[in-house]
N, C-alpha and C. Protein backbone atom coordinates (compact mmCIF):
# COMPACT_ATOMS: atom_id res chain seq x y z
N UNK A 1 -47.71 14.08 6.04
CA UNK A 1 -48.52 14.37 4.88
C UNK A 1 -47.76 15.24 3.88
N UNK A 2 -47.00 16.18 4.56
CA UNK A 2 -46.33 16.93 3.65
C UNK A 2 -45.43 16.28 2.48
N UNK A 3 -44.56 15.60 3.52
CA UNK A 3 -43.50 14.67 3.21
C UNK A 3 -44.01 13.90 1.70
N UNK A 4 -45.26 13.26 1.67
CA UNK A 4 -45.35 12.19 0.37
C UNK A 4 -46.12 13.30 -0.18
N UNK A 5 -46.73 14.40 -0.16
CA UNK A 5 -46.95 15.14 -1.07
C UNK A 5 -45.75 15.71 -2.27
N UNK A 6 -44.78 15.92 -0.96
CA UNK A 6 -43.20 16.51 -1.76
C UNK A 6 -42.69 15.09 -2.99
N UNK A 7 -42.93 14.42 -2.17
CA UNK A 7 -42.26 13.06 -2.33
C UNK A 7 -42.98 12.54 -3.78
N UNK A 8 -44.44 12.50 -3.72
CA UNK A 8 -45.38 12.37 -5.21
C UNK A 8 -44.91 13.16 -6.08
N UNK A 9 -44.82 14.51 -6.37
CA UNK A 9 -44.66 16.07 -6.95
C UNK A 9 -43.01 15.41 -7.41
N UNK A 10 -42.14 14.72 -6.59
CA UNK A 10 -41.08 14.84 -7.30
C UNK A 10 -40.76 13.57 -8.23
N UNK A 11 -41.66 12.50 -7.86
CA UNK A 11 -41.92 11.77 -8.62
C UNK A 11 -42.40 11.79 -10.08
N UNK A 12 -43.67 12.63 -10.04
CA UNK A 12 -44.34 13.00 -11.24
C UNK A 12 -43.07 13.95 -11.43
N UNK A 13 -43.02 14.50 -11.38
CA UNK A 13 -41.76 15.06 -12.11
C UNK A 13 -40.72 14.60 -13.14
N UNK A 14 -40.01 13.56 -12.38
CA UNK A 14 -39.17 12.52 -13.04
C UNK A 14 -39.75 11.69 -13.82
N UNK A 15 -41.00 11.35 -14.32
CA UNK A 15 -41.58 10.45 -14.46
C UNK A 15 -41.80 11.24 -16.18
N UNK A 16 -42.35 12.72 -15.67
CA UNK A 16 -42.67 13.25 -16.75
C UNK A 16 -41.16 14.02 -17.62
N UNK A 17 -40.20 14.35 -17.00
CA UNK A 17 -38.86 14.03 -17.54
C UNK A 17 -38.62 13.07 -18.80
N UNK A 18 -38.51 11.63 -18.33
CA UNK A 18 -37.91 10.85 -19.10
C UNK A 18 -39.46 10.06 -19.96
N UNK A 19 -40.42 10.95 -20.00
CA UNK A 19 -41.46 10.87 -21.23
C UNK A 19 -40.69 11.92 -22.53
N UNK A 20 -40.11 12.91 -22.16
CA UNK A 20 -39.58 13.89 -23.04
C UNK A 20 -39.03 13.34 -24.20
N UNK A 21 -39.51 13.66 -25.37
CA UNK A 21 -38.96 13.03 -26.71
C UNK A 21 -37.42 13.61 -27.14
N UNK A 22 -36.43 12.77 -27.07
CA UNK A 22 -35.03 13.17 -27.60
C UNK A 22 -35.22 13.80 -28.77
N UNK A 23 -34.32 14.78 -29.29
CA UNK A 23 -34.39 14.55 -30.28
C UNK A 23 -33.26 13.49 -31.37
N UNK A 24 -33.37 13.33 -32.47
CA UNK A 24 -32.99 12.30 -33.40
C UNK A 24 -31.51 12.15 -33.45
N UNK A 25 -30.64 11.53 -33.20
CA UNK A 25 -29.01 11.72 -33.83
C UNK A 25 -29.34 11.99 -35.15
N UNK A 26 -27.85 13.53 -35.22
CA UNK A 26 -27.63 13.48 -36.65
C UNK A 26 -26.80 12.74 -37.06
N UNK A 27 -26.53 12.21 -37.83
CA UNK A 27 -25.95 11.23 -38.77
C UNK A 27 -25.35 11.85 -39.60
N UNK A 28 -23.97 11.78 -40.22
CA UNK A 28 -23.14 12.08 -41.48
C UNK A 28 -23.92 11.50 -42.67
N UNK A 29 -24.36 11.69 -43.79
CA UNK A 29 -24.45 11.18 -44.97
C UNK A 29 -23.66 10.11 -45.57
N UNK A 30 -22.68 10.59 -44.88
CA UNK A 30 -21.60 9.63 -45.63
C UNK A 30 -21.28 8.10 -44.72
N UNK A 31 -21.60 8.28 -43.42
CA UNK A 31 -21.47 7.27 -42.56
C UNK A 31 -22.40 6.11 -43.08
N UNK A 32 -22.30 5.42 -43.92
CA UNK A 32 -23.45 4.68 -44.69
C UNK A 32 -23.40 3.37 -43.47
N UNK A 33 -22.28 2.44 -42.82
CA UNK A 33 -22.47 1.22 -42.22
C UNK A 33 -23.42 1.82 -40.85
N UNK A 34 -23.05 2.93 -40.33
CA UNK A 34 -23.77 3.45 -38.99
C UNK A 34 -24.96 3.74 -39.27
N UNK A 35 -25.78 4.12 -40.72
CA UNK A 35 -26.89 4.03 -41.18
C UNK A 35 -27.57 3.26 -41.22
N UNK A 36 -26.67 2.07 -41.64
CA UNK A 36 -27.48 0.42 -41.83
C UNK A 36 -27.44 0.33 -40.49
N UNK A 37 -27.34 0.67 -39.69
CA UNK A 37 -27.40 -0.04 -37.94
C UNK A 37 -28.61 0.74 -37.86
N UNK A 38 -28.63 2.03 -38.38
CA UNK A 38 -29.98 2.14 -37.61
C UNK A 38 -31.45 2.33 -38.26
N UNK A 39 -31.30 0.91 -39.51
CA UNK A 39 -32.55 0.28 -39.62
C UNK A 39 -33.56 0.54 -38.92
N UNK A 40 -34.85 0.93 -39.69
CA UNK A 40 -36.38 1.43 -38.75
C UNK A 40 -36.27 2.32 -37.58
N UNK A 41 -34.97 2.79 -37.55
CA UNK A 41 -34.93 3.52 -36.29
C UNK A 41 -35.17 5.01 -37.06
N UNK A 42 -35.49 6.38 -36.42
CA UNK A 42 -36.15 7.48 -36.74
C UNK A 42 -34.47 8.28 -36.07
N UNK A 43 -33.38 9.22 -37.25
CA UNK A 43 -32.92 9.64 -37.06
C UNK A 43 -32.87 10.87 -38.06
N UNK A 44 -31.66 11.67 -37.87
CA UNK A 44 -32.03 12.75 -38.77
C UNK A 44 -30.39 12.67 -39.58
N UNK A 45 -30.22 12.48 -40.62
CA UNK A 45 -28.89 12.72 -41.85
C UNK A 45 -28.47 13.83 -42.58
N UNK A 46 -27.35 14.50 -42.39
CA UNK A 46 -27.06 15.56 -43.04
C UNK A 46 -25.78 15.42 -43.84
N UNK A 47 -26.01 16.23 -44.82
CA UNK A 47 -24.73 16.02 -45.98
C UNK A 47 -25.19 16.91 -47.50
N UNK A 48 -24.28 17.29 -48.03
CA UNK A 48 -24.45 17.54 -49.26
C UNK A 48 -25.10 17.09 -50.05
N UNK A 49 -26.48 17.88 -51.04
CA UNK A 49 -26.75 17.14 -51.87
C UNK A 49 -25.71 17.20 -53.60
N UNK A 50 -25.32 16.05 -53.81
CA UNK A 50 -24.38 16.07 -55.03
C UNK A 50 -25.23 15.86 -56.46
N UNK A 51 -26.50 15.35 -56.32
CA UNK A 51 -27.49 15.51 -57.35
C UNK A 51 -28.70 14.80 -57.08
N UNK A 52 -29.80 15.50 -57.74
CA UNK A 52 -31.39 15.48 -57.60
C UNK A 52 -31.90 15.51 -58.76
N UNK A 53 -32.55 13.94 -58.69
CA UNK A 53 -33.44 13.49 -59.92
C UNK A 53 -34.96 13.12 -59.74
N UNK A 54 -35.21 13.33 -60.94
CA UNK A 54 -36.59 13.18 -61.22
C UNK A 54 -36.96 11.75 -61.88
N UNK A 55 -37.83 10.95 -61.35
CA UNK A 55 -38.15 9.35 -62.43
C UNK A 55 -39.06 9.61 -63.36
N UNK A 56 -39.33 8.81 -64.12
CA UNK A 56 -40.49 9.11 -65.25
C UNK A 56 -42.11 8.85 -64.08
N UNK A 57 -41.86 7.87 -62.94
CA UNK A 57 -43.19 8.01 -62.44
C UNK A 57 -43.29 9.51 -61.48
N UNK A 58 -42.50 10.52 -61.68
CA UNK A 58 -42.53 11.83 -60.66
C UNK A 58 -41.77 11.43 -59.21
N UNK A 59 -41.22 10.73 -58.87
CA UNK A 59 -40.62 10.48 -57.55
C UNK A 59 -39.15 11.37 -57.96
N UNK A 60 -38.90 11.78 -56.62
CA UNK A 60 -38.13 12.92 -56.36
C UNK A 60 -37.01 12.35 -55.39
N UNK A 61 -35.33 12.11 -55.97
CA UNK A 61 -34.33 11.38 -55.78
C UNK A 61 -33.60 12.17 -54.93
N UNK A 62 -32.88 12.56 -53.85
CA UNK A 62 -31.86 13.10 -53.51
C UNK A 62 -30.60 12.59 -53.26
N UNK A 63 -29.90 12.56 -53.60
CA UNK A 63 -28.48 11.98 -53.68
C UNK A 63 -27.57 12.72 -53.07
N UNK A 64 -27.02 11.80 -52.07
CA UNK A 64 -25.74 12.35 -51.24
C UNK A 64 -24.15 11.39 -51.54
N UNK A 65 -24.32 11.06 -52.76
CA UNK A 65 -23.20 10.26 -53.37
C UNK A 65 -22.76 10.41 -54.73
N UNK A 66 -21.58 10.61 -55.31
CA UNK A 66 -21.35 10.28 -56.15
C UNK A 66 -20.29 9.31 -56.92
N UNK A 67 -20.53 8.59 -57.54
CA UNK A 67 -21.81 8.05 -57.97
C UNK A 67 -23.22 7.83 -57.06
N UNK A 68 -24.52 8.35 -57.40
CA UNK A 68 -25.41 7.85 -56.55
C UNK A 68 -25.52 6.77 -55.56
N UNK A 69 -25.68 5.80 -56.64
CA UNK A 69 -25.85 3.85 -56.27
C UNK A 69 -25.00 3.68 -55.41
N UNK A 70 -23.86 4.85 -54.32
CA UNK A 70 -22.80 4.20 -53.68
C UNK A 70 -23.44 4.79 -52.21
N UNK A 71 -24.14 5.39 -52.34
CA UNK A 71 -24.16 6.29 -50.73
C UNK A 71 -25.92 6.05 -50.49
N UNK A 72 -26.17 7.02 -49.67
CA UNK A 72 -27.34 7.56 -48.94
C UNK A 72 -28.36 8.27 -50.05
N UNK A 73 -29.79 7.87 -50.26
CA UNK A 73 -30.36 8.55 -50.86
C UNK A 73 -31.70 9.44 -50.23
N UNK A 74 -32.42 10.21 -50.18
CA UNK A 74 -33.60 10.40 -49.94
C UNK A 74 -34.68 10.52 -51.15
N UNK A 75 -35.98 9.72 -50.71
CA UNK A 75 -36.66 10.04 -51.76
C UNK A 75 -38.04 10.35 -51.62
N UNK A 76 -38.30 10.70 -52.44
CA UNK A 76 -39.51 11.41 -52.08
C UNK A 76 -40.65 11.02 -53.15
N UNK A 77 -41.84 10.02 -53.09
CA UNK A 77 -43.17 9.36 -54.04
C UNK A 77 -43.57 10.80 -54.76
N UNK A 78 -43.73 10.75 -55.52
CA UNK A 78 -44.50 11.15 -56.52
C UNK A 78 -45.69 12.21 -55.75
N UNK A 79 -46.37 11.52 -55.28
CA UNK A 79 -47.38 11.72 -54.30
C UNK A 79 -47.73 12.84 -53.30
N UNK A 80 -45.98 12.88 -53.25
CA UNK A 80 -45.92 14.24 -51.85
C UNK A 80 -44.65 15.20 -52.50
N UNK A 81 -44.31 15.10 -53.83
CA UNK A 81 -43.52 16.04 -54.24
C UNK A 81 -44.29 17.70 -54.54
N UNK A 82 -45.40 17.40 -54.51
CA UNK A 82 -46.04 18.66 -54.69
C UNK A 82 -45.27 19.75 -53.17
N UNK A 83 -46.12 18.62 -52.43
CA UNK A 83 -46.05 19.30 -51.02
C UNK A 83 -44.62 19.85 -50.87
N UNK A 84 -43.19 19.82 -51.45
CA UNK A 84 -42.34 20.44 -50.83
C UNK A 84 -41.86 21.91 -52.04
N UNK A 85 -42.60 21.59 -53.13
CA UNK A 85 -42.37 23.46 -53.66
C UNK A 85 -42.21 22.95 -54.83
N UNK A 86 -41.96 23.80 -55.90
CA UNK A 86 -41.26 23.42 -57.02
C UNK A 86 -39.82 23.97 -56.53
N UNK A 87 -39.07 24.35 -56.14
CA UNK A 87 -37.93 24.76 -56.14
C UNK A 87 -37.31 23.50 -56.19
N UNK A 88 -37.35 22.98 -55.25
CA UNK A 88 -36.96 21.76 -54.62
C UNK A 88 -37.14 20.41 -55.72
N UNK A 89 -37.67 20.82 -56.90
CA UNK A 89 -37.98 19.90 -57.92
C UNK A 89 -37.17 20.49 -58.96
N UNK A 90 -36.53 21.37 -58.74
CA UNK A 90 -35.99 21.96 -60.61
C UNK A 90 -33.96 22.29 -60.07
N UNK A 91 -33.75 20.88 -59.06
CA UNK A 91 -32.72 21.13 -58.66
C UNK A 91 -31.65 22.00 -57.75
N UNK A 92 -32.35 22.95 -57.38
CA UNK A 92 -32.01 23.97 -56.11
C UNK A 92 -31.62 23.25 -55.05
N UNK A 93 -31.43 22.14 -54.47
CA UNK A 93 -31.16 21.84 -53.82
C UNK A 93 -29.62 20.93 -53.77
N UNK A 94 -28.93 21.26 -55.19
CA UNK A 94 -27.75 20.24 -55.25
C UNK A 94 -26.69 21.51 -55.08
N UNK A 95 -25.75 20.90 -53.78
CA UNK A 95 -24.65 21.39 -53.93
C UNK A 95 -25.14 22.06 -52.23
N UNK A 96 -26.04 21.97 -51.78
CA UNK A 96 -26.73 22.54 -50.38
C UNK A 96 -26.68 21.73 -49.29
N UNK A 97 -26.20 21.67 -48.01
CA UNK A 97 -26.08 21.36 -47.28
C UNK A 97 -27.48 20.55 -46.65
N UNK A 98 -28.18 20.05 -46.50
CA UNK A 98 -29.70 19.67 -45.72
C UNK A 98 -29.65 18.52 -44.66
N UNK A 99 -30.41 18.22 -44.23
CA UNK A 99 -30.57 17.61 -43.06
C UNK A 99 -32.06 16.72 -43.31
N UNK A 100 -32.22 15.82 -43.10
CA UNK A 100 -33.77 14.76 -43.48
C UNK A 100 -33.53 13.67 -42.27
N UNK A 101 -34.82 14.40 -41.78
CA UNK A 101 -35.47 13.80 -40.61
C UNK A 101 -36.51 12.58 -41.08
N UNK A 102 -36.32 11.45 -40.56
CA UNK A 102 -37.08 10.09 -40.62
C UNK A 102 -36.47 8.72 -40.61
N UNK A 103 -37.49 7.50 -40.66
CA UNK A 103 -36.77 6.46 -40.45
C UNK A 103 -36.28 5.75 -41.49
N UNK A 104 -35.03 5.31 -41.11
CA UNK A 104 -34.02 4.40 -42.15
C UNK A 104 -34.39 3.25 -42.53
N UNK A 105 -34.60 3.08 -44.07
CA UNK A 105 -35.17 1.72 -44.28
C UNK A 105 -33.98 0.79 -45.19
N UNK A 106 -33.66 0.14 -45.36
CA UNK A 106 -32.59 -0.34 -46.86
C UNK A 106 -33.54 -0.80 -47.92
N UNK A 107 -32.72 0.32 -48.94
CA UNK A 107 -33.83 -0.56 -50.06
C UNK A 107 -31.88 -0.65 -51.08
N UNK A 108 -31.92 -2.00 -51.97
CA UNK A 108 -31.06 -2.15 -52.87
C UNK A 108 -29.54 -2.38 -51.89
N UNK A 109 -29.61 -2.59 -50.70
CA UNK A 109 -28.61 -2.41 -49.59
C UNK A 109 -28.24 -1.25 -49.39
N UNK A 110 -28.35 -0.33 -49.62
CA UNK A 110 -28.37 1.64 -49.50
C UNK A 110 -29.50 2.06 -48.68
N UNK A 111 -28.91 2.52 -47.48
CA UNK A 111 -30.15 3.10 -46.42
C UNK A 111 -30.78 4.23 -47.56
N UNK A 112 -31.99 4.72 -46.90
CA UNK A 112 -32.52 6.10 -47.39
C UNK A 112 -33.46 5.67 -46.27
N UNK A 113 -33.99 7.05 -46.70
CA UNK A 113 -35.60 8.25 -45.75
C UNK A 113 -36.09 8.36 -46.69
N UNK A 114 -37.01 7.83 -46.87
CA UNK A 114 -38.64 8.48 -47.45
C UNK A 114 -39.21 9.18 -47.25
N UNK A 115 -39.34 10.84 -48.02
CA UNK A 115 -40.08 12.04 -47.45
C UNK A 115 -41.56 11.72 -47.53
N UNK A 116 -42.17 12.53 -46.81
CA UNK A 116 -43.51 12.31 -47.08
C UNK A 116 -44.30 13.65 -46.58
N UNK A 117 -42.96 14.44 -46.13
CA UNK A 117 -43.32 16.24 -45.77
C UNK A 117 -42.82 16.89 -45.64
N UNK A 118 -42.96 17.93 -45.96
CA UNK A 118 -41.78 19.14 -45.95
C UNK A 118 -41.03 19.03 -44.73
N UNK A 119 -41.78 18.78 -43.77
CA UNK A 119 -41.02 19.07 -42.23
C UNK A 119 -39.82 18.02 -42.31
N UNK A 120 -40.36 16.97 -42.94
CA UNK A 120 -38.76 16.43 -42.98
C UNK A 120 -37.72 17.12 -43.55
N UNK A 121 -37.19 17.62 -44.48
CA UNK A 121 -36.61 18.07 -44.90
C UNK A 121 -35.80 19.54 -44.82
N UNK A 122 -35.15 20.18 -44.38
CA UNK A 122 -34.46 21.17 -43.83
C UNK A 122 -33.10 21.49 -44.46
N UNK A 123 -32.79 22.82 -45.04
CA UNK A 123 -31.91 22.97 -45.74
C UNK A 123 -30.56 23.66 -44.33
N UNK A 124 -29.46 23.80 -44.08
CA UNK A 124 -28.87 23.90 -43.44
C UNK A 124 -27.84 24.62 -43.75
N UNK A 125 -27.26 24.36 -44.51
CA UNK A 125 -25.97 25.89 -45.27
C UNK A 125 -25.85 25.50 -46.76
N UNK A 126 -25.50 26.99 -47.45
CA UNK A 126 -24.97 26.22 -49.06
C UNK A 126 -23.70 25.50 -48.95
N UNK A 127 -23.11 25.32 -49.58
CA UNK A 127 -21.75 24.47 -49.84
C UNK A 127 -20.96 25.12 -50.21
């Protein structure tokens, strides 16, 4: 009796182990083909931001390329730019190291992350 008691206990154990959520590979910014691999997959990208724009509909651009149109972007709808500050809207963030947690989609053949909350987003060292 003892025996499959031990024996259950170390089971649930292991069981509840490899439920444990990894966390995300970071990713280079700049690694753009290893980006496109990981399409819909939920990772986290870090790199310099080299410039941050604003559209006329309020969506909030982060650029880890320059020229933009060549690299990694993050962006952020209109919608949820409130939610991360104004700082973060009047350019404070170019030239800063950050990190953006979420999943990789291609839009224009250029991966990006779509913010949609502060928690994504994490600043990491200046430059």
């Amino acid at each position: 009796m003892k025996t499959r008691v031990i024996v259950c206990t170390a089971l649930y154990l292991i069981a509840c182990s490899l439920t444990v959520q990894a966390e995300p590979e970071i990713i280079p910014a700049s690694a753009l083909e290893k980006l496109a691999e990981k399409e819909k997959q939920e990772v986290s990208v870090e790199g310099v931001v080299r410039s941050s724009t604003i559209s006329e509909s309020g969506r909030l651009f982060l650029n880890f390329s320059d020229p933009f149109y060549e690299g990694f972007t993050a962006m952020v709808p209109a919608e949820f730019t409130a939610a991360l500050g104004k700082d973060y809207l009047t350019g404070d963030l170019n030239g800063k190291k950050v990190r953006i947690h979420g999943t990789i989609e291609i839009y224009k053949k250029r991966p990006r992350i779509v913010i949609e909350k502060a928690a994504q987003l994490e600043v990491v060292a200046e430059e």
